[in-house]
PDB file of N, CA and C in Angstrom:
ATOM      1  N   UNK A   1     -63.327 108.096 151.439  1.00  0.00           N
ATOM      2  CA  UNK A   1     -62.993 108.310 152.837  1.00  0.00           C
ATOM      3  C   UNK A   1     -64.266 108.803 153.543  1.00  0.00           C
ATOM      4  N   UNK A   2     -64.631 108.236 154.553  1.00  0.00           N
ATOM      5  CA  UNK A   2     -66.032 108.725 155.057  1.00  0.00           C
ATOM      6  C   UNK A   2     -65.902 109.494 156.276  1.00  0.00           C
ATOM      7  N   UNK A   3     -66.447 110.081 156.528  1.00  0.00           N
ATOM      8  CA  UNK A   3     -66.256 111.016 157.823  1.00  0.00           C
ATOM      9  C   UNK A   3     -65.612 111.227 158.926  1.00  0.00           C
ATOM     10  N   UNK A   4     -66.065 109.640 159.361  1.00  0.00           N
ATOM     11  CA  UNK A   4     -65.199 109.284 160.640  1.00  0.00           C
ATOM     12  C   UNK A   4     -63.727 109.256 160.532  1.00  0.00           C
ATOM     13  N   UNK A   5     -63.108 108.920 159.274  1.00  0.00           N
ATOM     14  CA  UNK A   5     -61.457 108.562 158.772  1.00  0.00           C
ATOM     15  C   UNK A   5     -61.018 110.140 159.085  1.00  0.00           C
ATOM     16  N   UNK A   6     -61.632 111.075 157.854  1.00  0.00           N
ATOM     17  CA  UNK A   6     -61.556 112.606 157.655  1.00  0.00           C
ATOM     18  C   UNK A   6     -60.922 112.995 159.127  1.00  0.00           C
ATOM     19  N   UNK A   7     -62.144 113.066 159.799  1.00  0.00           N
ATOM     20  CA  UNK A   7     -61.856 113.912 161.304  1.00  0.00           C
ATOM     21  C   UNK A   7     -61.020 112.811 161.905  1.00  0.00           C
ATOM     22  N   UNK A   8     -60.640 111.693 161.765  1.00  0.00           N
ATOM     23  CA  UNK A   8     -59.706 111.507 162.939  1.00  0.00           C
ATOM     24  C   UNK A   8     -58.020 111.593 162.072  1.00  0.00           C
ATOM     25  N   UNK A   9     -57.808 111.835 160.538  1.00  0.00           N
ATOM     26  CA  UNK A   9     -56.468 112.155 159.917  1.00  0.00           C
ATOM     27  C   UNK A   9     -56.915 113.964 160.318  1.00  0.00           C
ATOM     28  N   UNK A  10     -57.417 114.223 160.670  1.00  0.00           N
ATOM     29  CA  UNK A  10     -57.103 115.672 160.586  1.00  0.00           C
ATOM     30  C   UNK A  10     -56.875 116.212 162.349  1.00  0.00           C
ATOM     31  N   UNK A  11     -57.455 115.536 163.042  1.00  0.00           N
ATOM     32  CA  UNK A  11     -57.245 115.649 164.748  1.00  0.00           C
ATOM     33  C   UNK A  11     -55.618 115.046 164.643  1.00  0.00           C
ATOM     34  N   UNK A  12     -55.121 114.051 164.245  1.00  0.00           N
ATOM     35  CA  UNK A  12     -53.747 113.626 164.217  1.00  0.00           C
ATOM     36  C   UNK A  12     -53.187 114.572 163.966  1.00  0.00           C
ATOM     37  N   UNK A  13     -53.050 115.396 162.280  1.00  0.00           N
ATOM     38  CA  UNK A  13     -52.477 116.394 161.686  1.00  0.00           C
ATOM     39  C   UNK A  13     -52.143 117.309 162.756  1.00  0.00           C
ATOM     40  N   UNK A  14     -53.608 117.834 163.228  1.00  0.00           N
ATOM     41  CA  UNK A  14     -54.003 118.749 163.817  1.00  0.00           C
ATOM     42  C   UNK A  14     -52.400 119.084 165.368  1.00  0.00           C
ATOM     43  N   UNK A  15     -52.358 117.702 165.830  1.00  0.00           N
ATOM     44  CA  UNK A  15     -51.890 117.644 167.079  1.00  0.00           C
ATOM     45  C   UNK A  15     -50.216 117.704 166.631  1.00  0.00           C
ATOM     46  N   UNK A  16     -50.236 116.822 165.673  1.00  0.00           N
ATOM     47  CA  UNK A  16     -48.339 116.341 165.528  1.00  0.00           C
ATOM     48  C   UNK A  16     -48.015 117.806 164.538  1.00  0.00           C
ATOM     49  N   UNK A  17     -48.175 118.256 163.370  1.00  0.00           N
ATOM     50  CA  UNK A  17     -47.930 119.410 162.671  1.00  0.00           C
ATOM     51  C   UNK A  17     -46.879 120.224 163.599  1.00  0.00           C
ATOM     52  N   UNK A  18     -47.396 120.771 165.008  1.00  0.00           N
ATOM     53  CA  UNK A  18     -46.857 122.015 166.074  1.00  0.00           C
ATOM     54  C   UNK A  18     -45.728 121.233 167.002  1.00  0.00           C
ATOM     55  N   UNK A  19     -45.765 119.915 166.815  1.00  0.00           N
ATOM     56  CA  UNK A  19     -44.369 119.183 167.393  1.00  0.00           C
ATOM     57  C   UNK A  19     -43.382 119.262 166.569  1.00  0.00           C
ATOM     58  N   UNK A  20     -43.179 119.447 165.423  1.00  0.00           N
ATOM     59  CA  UNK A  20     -42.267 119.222 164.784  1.00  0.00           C
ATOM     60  C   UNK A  20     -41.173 120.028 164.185  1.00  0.00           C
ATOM     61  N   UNK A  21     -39.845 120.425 163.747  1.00  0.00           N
ATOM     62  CA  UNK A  21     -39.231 120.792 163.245  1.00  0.00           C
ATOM     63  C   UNK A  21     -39.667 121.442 161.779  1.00  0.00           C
ATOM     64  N   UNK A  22     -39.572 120.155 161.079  1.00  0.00           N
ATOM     65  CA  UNK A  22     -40.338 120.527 159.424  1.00  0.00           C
ATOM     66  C   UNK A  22     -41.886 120.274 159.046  1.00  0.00           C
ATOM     67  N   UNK A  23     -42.666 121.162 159.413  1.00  0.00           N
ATOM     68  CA  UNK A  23     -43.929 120.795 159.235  1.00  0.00           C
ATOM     69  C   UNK A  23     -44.469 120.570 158.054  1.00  0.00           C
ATOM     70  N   UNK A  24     -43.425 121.079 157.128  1.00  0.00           N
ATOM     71  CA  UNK A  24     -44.121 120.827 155.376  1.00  0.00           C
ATOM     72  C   UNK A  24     -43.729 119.054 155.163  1.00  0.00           C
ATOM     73  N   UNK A  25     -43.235 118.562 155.939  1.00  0.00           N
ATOM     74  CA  UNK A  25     -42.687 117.285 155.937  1.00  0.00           C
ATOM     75  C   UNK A  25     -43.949 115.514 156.281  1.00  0.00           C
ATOM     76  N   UNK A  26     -44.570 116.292 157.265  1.00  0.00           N
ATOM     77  CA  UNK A  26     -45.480 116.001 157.820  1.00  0.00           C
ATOM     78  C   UNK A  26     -46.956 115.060 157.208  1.00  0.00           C
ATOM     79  N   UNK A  27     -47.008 114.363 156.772  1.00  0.00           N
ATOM     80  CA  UNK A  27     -47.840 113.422 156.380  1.00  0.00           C
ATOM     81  C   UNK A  27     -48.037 112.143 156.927  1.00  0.00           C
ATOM     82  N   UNK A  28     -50.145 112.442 157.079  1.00  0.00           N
ATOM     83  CA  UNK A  28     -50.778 111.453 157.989  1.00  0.00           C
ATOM     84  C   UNK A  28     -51.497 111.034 156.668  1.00  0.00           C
ATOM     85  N   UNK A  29     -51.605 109.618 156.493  1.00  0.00           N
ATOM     86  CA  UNK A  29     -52.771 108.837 155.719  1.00  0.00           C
ATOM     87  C   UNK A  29     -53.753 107.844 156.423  1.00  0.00           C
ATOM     88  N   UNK A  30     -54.270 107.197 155.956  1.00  0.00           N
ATOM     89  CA  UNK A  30     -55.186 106.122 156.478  1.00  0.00           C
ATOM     90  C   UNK A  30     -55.748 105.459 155.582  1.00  0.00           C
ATOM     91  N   UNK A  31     -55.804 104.017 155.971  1.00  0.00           N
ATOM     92  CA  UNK A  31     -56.452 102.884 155.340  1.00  0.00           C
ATOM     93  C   UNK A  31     -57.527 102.165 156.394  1.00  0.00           C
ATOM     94  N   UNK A  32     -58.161 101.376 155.383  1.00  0.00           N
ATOM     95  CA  UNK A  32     -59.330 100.839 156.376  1.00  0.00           C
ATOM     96  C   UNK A  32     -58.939  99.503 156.344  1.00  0.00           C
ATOM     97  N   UNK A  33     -58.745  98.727 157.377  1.00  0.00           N
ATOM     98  CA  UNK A  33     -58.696  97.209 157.493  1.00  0.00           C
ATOM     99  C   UNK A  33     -59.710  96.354 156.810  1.00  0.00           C
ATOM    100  N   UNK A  34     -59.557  94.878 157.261  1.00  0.00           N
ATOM    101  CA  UNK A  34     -60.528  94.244 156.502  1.00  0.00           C
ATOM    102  C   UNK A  34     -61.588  94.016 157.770  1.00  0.00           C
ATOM    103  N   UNK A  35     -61.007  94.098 159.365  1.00  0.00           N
ATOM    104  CA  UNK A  35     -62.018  94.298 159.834  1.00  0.00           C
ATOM    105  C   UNK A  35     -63.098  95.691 160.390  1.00  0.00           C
ATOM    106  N   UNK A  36     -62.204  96.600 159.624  1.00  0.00           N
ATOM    107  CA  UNK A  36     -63.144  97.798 160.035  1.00  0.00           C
ATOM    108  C   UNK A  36     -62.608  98.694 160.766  1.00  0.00           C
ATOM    109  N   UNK A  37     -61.091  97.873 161.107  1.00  0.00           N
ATOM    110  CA  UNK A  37     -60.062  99.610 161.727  1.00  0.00           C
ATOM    111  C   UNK A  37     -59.513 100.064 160.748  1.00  0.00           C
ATOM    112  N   UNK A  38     -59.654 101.481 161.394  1.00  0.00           N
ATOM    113  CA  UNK A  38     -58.576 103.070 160.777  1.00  0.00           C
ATOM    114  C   UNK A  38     -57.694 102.604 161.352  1.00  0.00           C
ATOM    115  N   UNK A  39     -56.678 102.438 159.925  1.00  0.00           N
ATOM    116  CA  UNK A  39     -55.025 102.581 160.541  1.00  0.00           C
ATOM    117  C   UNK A  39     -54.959 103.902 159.736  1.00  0.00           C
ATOM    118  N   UNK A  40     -54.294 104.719 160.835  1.00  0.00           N
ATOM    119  CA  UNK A  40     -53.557 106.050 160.439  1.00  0.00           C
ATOM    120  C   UNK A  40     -52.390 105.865 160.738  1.00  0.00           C
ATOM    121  N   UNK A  41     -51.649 106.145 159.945  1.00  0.00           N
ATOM    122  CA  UNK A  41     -50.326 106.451 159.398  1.00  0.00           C
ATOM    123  C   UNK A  41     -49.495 107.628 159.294  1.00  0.00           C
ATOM    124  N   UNK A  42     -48.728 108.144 160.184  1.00  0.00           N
ATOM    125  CA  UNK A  42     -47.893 109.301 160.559  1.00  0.00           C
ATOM    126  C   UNK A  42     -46.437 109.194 159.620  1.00  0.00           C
ATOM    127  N   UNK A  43     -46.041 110.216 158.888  1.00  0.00           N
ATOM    128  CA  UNK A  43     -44.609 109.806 158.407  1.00  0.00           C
ATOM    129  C   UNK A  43     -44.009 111.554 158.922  1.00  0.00           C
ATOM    130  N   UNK A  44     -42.622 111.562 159.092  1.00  0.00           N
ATOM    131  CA  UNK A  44     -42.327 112.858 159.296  1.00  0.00           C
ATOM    132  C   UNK A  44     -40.887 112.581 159.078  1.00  0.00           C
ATOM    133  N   UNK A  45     -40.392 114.020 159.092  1.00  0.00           N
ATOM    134  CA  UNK A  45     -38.333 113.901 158.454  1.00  0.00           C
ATOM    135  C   UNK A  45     -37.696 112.928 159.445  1.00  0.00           C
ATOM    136  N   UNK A  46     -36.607 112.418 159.032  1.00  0.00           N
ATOM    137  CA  UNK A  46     -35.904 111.749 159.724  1.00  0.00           C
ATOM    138  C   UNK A  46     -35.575 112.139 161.640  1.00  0.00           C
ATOM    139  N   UNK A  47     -35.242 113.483 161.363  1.00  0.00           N
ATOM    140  CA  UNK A  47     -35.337 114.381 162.329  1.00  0.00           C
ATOM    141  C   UNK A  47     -36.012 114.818 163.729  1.00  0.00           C
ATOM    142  N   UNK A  48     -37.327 114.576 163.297  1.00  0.00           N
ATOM    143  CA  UNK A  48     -38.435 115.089 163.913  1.00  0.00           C
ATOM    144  C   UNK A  48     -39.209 113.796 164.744  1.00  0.00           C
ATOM    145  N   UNK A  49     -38.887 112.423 164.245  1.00  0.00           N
ATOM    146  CA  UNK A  49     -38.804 111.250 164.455  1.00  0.00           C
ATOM    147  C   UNK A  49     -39.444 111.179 166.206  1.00  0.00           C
ATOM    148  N   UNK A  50     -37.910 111.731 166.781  1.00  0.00           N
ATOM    149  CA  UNK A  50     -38.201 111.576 168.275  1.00  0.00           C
ATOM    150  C   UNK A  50     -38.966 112.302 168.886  1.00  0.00           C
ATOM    151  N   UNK A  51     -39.195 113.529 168.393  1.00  0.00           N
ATOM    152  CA  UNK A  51     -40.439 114.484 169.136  1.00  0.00           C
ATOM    153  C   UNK A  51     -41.888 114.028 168.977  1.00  0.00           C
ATOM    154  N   UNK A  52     -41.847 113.372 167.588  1.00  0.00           N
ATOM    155  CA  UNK A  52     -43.235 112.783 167.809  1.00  0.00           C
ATOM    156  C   UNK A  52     -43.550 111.224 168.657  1.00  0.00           C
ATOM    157  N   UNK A  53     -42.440 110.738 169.265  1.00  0.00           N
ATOM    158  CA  UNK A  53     -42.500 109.591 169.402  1.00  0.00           C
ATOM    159  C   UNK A  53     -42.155 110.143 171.375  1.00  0.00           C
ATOM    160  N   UNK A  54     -41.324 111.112 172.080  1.00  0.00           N
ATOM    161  CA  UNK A  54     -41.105 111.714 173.157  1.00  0.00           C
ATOM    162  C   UNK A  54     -40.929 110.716 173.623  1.00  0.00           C
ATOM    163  N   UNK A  55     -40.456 111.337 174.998  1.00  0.00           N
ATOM    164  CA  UNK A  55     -39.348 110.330 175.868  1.00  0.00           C
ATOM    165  C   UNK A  55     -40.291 109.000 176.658  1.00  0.00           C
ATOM    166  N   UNK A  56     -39.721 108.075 176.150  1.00  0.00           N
ATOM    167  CA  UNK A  56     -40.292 106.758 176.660  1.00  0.00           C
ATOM    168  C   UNK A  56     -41.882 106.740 175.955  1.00  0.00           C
ATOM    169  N   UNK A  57     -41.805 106.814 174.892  1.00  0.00           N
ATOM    170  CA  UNK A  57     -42.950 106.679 174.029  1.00  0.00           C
ATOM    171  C   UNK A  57     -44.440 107.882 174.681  1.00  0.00           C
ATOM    172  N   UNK A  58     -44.293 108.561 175.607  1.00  0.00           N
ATOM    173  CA  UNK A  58     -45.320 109.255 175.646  1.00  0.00           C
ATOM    174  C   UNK A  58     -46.197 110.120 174.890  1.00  0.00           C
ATOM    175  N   UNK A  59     -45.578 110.965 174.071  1.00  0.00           N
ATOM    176  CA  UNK A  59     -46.405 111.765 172.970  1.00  0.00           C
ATOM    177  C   UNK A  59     -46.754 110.874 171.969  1.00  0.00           C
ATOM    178  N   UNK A  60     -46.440 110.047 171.692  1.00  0.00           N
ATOM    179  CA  UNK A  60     -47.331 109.074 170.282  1.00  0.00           C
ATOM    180  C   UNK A  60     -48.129 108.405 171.750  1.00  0.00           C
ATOM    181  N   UNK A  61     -47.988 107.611 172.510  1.00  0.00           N
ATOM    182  CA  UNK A  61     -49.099 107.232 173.283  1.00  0.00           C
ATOM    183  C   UNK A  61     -49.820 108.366 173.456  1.00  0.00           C
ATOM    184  N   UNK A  62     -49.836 109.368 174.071  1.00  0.00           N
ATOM    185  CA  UNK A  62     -51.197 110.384 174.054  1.00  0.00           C
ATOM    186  C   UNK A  62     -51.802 110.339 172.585  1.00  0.00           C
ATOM    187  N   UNK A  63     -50.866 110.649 172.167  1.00  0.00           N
ATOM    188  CA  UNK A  63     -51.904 111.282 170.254  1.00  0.00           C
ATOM    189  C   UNK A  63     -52.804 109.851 170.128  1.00  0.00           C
ATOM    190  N   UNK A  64     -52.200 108.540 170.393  1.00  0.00           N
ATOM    191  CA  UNK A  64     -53.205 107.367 170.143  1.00  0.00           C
ATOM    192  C   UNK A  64     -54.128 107.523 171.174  1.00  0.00           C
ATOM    193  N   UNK A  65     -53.916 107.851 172.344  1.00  0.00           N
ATOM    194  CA  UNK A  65     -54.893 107.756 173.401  1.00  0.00           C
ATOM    195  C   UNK A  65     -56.130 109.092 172.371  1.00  0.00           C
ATOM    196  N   UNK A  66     -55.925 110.480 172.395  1.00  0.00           N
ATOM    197  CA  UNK A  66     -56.775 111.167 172.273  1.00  0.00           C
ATOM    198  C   UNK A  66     -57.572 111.316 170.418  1.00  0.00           C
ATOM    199  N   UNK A  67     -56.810 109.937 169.483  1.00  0.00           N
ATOM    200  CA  UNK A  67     -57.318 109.333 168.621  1.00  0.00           C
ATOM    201  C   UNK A  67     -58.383 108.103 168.874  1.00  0.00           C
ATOM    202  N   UNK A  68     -58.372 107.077 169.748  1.00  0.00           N
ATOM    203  CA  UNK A  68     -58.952 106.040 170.224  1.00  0.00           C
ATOM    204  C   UNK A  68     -60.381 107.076 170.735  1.00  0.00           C
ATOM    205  N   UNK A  69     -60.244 107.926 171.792  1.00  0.00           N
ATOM    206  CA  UNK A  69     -61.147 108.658 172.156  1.00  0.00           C
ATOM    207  C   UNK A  69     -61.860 109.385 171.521  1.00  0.00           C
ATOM    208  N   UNK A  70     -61.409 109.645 170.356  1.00  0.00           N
ATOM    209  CA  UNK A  70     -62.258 110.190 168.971  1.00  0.00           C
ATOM    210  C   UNK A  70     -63.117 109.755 168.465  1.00  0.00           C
ATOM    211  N   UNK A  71     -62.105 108.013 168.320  1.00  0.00           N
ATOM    212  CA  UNK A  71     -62.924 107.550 167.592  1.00  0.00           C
ATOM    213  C   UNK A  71     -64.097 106.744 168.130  1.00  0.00           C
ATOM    214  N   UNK A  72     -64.051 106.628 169.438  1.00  0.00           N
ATOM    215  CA  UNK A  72     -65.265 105.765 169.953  1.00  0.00           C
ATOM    216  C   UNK A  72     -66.181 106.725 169.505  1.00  0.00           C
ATOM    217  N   UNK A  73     -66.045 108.123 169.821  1.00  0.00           N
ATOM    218  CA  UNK A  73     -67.573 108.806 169.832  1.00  0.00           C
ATOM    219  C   UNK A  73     -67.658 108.596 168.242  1.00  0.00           C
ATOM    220  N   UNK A  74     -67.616 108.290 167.519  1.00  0.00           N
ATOM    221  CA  UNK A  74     -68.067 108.034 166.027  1.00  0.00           C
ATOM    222  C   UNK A  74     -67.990 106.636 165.314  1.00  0.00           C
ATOM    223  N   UNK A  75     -67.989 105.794 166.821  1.00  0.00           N
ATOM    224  CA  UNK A  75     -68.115 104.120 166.494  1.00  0.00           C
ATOM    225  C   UNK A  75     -67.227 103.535 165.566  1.00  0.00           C
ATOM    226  N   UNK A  76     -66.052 103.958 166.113  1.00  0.00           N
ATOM    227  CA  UNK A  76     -65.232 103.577 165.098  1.00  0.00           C
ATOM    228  C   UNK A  76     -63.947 102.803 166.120  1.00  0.00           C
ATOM    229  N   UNK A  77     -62.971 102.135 165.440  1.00  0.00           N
ATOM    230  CA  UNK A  77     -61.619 101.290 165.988  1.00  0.00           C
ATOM    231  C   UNK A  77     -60.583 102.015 165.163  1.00  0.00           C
ATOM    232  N   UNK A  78     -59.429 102.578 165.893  1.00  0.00           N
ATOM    233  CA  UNK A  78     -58.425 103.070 165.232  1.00  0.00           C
ATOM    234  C   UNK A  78     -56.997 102.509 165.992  1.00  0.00           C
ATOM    235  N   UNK A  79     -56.363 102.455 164.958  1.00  0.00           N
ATOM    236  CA  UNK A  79     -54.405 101.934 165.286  1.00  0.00           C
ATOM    237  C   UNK A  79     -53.983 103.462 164.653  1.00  0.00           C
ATOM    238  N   UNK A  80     -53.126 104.121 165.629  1.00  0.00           N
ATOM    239  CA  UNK A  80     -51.932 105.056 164.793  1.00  0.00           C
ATOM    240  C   UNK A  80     -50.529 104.362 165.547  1.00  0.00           C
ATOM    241  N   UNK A  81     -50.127 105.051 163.660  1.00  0.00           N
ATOM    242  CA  UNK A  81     -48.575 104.037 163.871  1.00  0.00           C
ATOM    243  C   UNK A  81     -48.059 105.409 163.464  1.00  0.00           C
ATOM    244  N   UNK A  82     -46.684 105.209 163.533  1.00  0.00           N
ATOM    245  CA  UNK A  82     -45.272 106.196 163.157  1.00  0.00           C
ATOM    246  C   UNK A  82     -44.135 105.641 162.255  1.00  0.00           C
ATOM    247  N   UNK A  83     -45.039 105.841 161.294  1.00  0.00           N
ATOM    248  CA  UNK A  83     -44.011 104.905 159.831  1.00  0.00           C
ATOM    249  C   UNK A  83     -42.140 105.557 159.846  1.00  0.00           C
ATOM    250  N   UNK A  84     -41.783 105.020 159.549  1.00  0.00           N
ATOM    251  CA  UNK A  84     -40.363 105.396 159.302  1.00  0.00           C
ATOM    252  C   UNK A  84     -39.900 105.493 157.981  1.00  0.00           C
TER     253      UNK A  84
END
C-alpha cells in the first residue's frame, strides 16, 4: 500500500467512524485498479447504513467529494463506494 492509498483509507476512516452507531463495525479497504484508481471501500452494520449514505445521498457525496480532493493533491484518482 503506498502512501497515497494509506492517507486517503485513513481521511475516510477518519470522517465516517463519528457518524456512526457501531464504530467497532466500521471497515474501510482499498484496492488499486488496473488503471491506477483507489477504490476505497466502506462497509458498516446494517444499521448505520443510512447515516453514512444521509438524506438524498449527501454525506457519502461529501466524504467522496473531500476524498477526490485529497487525492488530487497526491496525483492520484479515487472511487469510494458503500459496500453492503
Amino acid at each position: 500500500m503506498d502512501d497515497a492509498s494509506k492517507e486517503l483509507v485513513a481521511l475516510v476512516e477518519y470522517v465516517v467512524t463519528p457518524l456512526v452507531d457501531e464504530p467497532e463495525e466500521v471497515s474501510v479497504t482499498h484496492a488499486e485498479g488496473e488503471d491506477g484508481r483507489i477504490l476505497i471501500e466502506i462497509r458498516v452494520s446494517e444499521g448505520d447504513v443510512g447515516k453514512v449514505i444521509g438524506r438524498q445521498g449527501r454525506v457519502i457525496k461529501s466524504i467522496r467529494t473531500l476524498a477526490r480532493a485529497a487525492a488530487t493533491r497526491k496525483d492520484a484518482q479515487v472511487e469510494v463506494e458503500l459496500v453492503d
